[in-house]
PDB file of N, CA and C in Angstrom:
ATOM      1  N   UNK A   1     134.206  23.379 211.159  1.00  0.00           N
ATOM      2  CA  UNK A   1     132.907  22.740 211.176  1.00  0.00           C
ATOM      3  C   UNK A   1     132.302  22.864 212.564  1.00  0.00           C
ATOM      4  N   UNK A   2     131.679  23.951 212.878  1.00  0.00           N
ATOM      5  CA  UNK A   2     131.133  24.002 214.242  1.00  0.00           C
ATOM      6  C   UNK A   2     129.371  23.998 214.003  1.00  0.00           C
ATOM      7  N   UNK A   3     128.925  23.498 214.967  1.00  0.00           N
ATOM      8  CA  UNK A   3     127.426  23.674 214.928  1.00  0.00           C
ATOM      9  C   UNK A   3     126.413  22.090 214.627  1.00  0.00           C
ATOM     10  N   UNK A   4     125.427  21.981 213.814  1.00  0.00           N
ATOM     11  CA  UNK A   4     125.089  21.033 213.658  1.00  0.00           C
ATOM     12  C   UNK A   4     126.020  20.344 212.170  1.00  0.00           C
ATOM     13  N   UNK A   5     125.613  18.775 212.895  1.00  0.00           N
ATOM     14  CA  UNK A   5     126.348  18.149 211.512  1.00  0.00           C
ATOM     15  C   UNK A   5     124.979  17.677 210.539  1.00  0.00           C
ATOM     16  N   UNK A   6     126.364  17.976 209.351  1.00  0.00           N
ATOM     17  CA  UNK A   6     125.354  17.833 208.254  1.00  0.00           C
ATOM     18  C   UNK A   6     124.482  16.578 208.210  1.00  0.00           C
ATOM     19  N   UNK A   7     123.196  16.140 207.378  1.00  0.00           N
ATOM     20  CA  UNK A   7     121.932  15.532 207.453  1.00  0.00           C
ATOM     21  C   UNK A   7     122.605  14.332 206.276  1.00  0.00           C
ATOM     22  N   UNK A   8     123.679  14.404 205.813  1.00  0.00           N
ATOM     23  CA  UNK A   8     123.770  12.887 204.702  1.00  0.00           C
ATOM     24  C   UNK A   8     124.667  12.400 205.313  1.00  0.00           C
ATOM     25  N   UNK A   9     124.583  12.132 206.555  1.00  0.00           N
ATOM     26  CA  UNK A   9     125.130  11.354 207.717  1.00  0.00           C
ATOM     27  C   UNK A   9     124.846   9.586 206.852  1.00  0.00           C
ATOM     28  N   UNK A  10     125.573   8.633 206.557  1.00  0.00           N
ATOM     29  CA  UNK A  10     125.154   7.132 206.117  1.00  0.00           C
ATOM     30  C   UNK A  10     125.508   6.678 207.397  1.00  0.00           C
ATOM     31  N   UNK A  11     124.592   5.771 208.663  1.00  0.00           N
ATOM     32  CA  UNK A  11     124.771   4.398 209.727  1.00  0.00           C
ATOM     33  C   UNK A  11     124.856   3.531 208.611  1.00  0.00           C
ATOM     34  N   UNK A  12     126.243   2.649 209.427  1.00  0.00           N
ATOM     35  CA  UNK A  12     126.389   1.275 209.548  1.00  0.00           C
ATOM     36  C   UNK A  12     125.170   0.250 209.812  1.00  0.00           C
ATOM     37  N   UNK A  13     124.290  -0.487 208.549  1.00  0.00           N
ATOM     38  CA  UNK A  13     123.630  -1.801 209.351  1.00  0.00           C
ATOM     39  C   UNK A  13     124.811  -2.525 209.744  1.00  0.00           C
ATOM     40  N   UNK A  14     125.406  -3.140 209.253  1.00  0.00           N
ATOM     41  CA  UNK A  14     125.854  -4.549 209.106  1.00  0.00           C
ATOM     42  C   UNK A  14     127.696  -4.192 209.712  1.00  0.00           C
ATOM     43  N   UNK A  15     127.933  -4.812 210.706  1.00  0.00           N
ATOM     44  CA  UNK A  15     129.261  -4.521 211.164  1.00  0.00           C
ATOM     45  C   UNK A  15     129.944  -5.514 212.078  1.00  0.00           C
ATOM     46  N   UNK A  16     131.115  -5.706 212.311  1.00  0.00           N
ATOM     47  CA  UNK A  16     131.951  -6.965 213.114  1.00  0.00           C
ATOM     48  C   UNK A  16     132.240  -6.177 214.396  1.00  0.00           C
ATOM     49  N   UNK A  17     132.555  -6.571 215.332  1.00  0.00           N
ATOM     50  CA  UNK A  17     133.532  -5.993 216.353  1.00  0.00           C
ATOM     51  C   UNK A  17     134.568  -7.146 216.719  1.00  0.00           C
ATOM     52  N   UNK A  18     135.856  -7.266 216.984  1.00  0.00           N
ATOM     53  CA  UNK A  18     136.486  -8.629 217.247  1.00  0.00           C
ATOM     54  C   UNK A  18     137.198  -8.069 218.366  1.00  0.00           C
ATOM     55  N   UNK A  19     137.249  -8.725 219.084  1.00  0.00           N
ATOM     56  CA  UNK A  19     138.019  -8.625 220.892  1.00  0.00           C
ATOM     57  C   UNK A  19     138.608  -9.356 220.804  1.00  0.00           C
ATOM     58  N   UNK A  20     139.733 -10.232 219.912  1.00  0.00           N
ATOM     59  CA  UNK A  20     140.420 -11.747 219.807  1.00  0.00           C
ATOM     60  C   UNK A  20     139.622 -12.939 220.432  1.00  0.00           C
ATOM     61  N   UNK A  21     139.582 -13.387 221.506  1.00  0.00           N
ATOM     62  CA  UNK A  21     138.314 -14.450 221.253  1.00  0.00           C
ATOM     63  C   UNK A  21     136.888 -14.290 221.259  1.00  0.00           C
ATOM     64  N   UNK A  22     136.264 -12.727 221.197  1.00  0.00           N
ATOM     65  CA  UNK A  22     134.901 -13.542 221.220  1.00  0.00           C
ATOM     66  C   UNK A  22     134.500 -11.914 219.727  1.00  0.00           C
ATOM     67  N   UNK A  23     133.504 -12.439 219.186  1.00  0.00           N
ATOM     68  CA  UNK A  23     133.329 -12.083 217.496  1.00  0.00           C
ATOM     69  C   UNK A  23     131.738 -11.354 217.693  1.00  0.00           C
ATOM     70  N   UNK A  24     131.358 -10.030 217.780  1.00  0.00           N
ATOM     71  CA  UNK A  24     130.241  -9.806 217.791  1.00  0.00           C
ATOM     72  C   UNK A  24     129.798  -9.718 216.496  1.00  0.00           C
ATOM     73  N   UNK A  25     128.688 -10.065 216.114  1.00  0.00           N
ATOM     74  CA  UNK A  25     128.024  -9.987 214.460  1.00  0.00           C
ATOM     75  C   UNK A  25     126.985  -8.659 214.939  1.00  0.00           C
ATOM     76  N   UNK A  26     126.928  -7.519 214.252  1.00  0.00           N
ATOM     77  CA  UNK A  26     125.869  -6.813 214.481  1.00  0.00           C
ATOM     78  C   UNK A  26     125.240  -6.644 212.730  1.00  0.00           C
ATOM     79  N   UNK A  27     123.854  -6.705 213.140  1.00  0.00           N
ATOM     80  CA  UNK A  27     122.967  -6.304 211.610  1.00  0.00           C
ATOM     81  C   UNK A  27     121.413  -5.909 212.084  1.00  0.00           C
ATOM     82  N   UNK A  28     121.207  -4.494 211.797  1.00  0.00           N
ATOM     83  CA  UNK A  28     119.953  -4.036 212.102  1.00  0.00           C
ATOM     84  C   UNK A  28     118.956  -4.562 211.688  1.00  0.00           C
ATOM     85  N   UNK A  29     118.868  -5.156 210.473  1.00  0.00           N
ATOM     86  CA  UNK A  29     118.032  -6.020 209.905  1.00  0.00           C
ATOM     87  C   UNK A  29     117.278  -7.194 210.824  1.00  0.00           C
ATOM     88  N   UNK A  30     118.083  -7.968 210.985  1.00  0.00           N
ATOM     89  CA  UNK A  30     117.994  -9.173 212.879  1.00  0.00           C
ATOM     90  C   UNK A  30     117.734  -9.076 213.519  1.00  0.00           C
ATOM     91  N   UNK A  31     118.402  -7.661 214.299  1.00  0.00           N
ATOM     92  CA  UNK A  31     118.591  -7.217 215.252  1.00  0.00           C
ATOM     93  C   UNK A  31     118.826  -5.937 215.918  1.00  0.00           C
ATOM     94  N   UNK A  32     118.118  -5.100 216.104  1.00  0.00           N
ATOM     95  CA  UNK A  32     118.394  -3.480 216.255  1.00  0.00           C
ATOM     96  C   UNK A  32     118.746  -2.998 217.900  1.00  0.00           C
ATOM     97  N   UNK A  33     118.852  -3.922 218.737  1.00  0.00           N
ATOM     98  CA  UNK A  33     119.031  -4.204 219.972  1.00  0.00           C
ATOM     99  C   UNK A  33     120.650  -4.512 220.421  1.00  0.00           C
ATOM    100  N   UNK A  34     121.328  -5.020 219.615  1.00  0.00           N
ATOM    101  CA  UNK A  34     122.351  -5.583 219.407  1.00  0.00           C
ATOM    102  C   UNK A  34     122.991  -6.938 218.859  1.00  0.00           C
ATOM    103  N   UNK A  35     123.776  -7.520 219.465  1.00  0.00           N
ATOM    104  CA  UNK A  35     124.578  -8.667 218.029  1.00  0.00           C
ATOM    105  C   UNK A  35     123.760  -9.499 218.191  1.00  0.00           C
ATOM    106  N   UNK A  36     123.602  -9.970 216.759  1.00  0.00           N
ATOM    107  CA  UNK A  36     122.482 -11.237 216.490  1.00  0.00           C
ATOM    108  C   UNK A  36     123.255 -12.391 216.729  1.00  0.00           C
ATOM    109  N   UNK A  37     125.128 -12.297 216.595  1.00  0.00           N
ATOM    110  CA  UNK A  37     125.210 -13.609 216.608  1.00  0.00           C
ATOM    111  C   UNK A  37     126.827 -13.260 217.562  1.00  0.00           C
ATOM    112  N   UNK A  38     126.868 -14.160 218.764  1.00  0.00           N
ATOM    113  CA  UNK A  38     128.476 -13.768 219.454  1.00  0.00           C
ATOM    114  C   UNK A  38     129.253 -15.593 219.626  1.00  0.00           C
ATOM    115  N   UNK A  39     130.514 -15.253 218.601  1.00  0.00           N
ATOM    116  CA  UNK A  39     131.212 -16.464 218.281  1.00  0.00           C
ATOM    117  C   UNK A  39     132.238 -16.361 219.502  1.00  0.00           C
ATOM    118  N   UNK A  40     132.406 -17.281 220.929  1.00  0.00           N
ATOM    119  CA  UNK A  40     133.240 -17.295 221.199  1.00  0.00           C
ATOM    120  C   UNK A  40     134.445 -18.829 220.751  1.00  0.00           C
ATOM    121  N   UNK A  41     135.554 -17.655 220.586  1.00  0.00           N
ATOM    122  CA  UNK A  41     136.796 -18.692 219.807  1.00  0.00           C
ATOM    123  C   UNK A  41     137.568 -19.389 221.392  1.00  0.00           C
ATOM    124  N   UNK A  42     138.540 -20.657 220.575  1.00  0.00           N
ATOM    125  CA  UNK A  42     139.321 -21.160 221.846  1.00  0.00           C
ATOM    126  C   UNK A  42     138.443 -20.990 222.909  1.00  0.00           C
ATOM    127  N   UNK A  43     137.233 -21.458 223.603  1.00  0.00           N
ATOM    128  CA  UNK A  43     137.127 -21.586 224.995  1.00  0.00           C
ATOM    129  C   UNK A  43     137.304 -22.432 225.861  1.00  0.00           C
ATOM    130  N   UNK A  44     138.169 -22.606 226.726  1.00  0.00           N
ATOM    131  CA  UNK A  44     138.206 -23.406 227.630  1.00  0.00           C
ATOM    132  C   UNK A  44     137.264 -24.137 228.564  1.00  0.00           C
ATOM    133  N   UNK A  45     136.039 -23.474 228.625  1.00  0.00           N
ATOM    134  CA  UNK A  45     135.179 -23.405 229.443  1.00  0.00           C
ATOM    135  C   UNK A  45     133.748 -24.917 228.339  1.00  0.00           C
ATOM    136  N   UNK A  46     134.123 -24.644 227.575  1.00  0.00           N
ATOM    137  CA  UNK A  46     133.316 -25.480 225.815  1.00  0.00           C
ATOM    138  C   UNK A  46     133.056 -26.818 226.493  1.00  0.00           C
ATOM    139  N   UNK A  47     133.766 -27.521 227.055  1.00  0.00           N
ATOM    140  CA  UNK A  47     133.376 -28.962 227.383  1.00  0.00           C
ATOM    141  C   UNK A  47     132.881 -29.108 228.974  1.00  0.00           C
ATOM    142  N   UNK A  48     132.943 -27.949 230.234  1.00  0.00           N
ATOM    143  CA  UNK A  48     132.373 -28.482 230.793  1.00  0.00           C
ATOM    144  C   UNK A  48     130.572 -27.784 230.882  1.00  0.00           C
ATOM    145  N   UNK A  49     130.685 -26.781 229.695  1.00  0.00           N
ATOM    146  CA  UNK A  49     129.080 -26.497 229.346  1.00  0.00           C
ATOM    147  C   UNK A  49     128.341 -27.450 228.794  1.00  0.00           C
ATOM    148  N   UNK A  50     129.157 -28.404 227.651  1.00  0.00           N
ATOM    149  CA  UNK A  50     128.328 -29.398 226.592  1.00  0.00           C
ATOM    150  C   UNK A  50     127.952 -30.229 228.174  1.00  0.00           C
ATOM    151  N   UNK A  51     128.684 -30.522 229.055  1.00  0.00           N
ATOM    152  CA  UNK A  51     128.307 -31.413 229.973  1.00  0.00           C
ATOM    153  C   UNK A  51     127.079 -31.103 231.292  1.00  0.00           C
ATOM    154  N   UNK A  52     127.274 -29.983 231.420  1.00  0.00           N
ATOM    155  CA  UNK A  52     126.058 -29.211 231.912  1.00  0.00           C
ATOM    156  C   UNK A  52     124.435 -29.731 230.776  1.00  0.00           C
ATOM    157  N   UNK A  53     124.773 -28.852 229.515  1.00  0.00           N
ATOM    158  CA  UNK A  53     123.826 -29.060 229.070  1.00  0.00           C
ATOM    159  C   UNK A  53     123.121 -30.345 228.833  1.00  0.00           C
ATOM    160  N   UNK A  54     124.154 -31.494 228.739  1.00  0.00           N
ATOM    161  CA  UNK A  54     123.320 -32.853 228.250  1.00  0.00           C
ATOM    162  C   UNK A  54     122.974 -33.371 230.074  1.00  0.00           C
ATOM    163  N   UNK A  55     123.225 -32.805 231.134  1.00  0.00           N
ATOM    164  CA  UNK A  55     122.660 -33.437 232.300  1.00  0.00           C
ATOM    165  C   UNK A  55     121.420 -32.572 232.440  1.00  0.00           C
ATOM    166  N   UNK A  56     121.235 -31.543 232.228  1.00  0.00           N
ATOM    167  CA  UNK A  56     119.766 -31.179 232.344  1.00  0.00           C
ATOM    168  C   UNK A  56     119.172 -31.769 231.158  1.00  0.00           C
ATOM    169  N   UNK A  57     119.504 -32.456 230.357  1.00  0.00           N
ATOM    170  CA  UNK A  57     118.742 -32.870 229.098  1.00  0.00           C
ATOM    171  C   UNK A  57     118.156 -34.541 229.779  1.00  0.00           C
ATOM    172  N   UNK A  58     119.059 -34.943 230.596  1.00  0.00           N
ATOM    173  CA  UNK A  58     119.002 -36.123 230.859  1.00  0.00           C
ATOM    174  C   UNK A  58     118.023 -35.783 232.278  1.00  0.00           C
ATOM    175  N   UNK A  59     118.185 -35.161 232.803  1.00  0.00           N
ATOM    176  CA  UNK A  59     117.018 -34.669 233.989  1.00  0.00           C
ATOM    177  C   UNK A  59     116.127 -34.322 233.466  1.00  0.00           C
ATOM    178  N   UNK A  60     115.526 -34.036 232.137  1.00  0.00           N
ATOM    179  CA  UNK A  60     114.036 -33.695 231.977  1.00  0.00           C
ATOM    180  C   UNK A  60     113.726 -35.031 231.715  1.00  0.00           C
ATOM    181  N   UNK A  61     112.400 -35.302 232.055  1.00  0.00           N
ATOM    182  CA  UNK A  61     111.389 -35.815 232.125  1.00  0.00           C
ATOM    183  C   UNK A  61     110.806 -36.588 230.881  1.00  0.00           C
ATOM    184  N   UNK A  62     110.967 -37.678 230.538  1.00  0.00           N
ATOM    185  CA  UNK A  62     110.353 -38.281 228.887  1.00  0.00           C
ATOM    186  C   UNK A  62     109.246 -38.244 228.689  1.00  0.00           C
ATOM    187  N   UNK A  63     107.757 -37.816 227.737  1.00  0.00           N
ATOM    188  CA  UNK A  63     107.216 -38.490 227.465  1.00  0.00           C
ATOM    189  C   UNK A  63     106.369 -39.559 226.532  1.00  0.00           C
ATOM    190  N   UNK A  64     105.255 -40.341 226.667  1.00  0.00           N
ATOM    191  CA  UNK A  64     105.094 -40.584 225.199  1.00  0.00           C
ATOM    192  C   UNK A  64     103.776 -39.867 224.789  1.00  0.00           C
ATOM    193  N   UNK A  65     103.659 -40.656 223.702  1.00  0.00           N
ATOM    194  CA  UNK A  65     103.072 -39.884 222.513  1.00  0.00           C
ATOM    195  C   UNK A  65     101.322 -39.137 222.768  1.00  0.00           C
ATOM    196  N   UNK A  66     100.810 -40.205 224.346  1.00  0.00           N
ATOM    197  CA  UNK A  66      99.557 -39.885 224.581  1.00  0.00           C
ATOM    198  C   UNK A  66      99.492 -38.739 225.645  1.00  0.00           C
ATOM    199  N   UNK A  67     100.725 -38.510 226.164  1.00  0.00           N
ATOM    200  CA  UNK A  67     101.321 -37.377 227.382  1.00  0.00           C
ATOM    201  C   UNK A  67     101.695 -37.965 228.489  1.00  0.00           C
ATOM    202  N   UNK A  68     101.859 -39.316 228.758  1.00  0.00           N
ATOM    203  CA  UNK A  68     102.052 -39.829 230.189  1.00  0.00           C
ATOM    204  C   UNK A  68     103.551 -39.733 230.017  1.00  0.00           C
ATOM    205  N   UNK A  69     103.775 -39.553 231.129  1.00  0.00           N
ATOM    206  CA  UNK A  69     105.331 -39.538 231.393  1.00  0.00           C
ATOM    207  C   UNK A  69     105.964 -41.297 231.740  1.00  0.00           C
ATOM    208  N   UNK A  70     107.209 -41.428 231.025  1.00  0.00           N
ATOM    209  CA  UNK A  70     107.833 -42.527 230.653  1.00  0.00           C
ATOM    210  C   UNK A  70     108.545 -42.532 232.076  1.00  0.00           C
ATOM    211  N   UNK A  71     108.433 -44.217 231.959  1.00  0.00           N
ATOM    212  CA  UNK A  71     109.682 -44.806 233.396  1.00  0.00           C
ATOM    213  C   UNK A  71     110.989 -44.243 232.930  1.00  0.00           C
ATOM    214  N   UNK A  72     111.591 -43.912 234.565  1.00  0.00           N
ATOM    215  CA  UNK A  72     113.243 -43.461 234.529  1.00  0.00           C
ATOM    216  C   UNK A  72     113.796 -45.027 234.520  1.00  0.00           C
ATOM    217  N   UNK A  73     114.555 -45.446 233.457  1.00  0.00           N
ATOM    218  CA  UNK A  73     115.343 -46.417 233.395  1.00  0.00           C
ATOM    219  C   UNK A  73     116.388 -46.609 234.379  1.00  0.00           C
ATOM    220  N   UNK A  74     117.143 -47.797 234.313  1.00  0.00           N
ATOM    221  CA  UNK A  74     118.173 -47.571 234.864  1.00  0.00           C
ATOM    222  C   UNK A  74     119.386 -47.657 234.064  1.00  0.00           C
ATOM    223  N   UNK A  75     119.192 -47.435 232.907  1.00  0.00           N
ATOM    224  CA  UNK A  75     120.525 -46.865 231.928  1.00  0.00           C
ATOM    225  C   UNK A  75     119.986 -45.448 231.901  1.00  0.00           C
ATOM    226  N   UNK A  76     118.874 -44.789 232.170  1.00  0.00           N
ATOM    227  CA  UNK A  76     118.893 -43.514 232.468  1.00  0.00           C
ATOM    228  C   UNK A  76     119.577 -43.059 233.545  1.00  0.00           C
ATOM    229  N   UNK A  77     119.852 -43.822 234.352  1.00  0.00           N
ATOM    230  CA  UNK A  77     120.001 -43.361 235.810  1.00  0.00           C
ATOM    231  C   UNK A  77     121.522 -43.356 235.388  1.00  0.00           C
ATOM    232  N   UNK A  78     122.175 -44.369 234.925  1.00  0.00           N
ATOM    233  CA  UNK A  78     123.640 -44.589 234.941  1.00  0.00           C
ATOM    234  C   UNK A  78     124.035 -43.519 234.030  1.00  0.00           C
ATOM    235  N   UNK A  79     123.239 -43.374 233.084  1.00  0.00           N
ATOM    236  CA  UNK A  79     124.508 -42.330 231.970  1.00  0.00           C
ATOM    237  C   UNK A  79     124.084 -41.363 232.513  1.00  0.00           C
ATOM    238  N   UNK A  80     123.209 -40.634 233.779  1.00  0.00           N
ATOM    239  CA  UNK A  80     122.937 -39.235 234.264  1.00  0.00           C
ATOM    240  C   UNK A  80     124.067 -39.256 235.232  1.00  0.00           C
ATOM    241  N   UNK A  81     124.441 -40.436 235.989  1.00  0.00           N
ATOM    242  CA  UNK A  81     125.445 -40.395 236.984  1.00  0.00           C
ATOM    243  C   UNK A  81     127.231 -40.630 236.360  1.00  0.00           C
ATOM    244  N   UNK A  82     126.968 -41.029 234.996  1.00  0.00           N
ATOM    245  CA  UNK A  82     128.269 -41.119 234.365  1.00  0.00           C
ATOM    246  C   UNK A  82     128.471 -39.989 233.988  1.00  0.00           C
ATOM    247  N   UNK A  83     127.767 -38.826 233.435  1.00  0.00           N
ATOM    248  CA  UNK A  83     127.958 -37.347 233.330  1.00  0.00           C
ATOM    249  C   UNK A  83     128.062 -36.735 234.105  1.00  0.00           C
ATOM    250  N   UNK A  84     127.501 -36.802 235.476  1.00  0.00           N
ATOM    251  CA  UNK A  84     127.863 -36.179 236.471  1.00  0.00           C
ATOM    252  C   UNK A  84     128.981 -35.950 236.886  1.00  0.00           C
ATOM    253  N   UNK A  85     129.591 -37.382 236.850  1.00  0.00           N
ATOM    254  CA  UNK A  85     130.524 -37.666 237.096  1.00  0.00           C
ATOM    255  C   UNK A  85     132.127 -36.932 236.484  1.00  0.00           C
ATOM    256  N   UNK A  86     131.402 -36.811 235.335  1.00  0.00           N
ATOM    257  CA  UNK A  86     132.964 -36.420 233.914  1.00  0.00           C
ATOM    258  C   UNK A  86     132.842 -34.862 233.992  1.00  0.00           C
ATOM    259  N   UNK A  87     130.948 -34.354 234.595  1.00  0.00           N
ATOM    260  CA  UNK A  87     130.993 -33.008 234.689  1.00  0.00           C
ATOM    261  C   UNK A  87     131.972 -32.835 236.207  1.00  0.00           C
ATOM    262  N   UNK A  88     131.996 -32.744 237.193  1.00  0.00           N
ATOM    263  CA  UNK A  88     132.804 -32.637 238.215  1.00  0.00           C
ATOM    264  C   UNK A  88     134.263 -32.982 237.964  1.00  0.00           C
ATOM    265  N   UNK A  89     134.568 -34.043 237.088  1.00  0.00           N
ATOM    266  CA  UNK A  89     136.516 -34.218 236.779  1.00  0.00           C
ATOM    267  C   UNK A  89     136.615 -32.992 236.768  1.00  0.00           C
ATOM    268  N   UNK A  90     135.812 -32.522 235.092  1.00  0.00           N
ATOM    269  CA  UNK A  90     136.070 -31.308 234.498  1.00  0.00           C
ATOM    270  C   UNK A  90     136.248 -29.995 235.028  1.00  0.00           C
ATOM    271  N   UNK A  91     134.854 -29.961 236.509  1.00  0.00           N
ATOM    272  CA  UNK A  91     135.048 -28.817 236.720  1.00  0.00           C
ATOM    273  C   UNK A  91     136.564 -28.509 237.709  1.00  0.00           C
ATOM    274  N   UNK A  92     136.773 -29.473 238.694  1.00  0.00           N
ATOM    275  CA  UNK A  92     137.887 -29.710 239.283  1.00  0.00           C
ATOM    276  C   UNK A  92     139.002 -29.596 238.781  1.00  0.00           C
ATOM    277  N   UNK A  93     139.252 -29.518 237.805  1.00  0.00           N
ATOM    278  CA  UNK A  93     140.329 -29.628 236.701  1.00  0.00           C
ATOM    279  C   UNK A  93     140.674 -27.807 236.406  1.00  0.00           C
ATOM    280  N   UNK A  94     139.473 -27.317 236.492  1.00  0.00           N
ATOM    281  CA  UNK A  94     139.272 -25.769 235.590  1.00  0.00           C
ATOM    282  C   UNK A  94     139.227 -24.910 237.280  1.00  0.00           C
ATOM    283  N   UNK A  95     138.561 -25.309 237.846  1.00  0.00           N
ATOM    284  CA  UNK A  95     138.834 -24.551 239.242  1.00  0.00           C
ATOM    285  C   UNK A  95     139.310 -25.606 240.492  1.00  0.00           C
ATOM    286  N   UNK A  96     140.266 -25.869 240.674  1.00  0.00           N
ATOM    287  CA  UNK A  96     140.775 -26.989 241.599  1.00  0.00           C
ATOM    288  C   UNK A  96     140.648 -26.485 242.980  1.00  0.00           C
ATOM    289  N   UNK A  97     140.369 -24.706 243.263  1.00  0.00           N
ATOM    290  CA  UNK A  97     140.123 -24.521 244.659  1.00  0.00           C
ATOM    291  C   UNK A  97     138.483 -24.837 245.136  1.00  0.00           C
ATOM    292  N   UNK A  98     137.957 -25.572 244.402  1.00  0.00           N
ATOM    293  CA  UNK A  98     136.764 -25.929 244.794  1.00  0.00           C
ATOM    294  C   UNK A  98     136.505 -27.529 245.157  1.00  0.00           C
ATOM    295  N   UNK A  99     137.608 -28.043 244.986  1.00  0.00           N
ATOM    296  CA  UNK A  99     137.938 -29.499 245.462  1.00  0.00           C
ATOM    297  C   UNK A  99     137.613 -29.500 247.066  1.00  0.00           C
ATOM    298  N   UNK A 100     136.329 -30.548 247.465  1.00  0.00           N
ATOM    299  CA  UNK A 100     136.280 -30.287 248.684  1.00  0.00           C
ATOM    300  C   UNK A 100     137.692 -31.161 249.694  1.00  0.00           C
ATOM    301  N   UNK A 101     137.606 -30.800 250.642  1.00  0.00           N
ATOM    302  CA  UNK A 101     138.757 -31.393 251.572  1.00  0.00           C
ATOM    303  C   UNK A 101     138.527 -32.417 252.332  1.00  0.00           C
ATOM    304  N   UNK A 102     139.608 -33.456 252.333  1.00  0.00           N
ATOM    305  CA  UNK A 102     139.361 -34.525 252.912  1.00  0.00           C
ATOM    306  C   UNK A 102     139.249 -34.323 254.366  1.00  0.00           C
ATOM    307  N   UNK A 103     138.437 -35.460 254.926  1.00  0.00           N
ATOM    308  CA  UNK A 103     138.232 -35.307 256.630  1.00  0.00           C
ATOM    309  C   UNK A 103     138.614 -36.609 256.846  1.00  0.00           C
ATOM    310  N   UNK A 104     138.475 -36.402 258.319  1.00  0.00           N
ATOM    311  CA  UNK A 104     139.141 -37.946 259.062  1.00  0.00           C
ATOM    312  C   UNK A 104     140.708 -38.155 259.036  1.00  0.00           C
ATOM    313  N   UNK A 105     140.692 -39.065 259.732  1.00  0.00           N
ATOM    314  CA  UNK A 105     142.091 -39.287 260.044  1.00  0.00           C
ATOM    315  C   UNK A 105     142.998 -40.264 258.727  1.00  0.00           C
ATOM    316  N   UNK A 106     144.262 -39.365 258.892  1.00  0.00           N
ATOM    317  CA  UNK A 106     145.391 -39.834 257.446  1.00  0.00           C
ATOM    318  C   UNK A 106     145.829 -41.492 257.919  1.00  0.00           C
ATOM    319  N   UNK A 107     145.821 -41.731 256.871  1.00  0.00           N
ATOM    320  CA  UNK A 107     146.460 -43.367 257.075  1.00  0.00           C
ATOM    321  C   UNK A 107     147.668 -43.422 257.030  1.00  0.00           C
ATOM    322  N   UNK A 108     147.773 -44.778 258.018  1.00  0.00           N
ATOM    323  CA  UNK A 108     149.655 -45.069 258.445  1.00  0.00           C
ATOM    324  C   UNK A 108     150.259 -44.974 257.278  1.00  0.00           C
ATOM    325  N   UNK A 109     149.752 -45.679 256.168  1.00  0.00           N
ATOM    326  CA  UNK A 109     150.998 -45.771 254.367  1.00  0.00           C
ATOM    327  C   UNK A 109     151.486 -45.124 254.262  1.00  0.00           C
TER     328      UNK A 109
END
């Protein structure tokens, strides 16, 4: 078979690729650019994104219904600083060389 290939060539729309954790969905139909949909499995990384995402959720801005922008509470203020908070355990936990270092002088105990 040398030369050109034959013309009843059939493309794949619709096809998987799997790398063990992460799942590309490809379908030309969706998407002719590439995967319409990428499942990553087991991630470790899953809880300190949800925590990212709900502190910029909690940093935007409320408003009401006529367009004025709503008072920052102060149970706004606390559950933005209680996430902050659980976001940094987390990240410390997942990269611990980013723990900053203590200064000042060590105690006698």
């Amino acid at each position: 078979m040398r030369g050109r290939p034959s013309e009843n060539i059939e493309r794949k729309t619709k096809y998987i690729l799997d790398y063990g954790n992460i799942i590309y969905h490809f379908d030309d139909e969706k998407n002719k650019n590439g995967p319409y949909l990428v499942e990553i499995i087991d991630c470790e990384y899953d809880m300190i994104e949800k925590l990212y995402y709900k502190i910029e959720r909690l940093k935007e801005p409320k408003f009401h219904d006529n367009g004025r922008k709503k008072r920052t509470t102060k149970a706004d203020k606390i559950a933005l600083k209680n996430t902050e908070k659980k976001y940094w355990e987390e990240h410390y936990r997942l990269f611990p060389g980013d723990r900053p270092k203590k200064r000042g002088r060590k105690s006698n105990r």
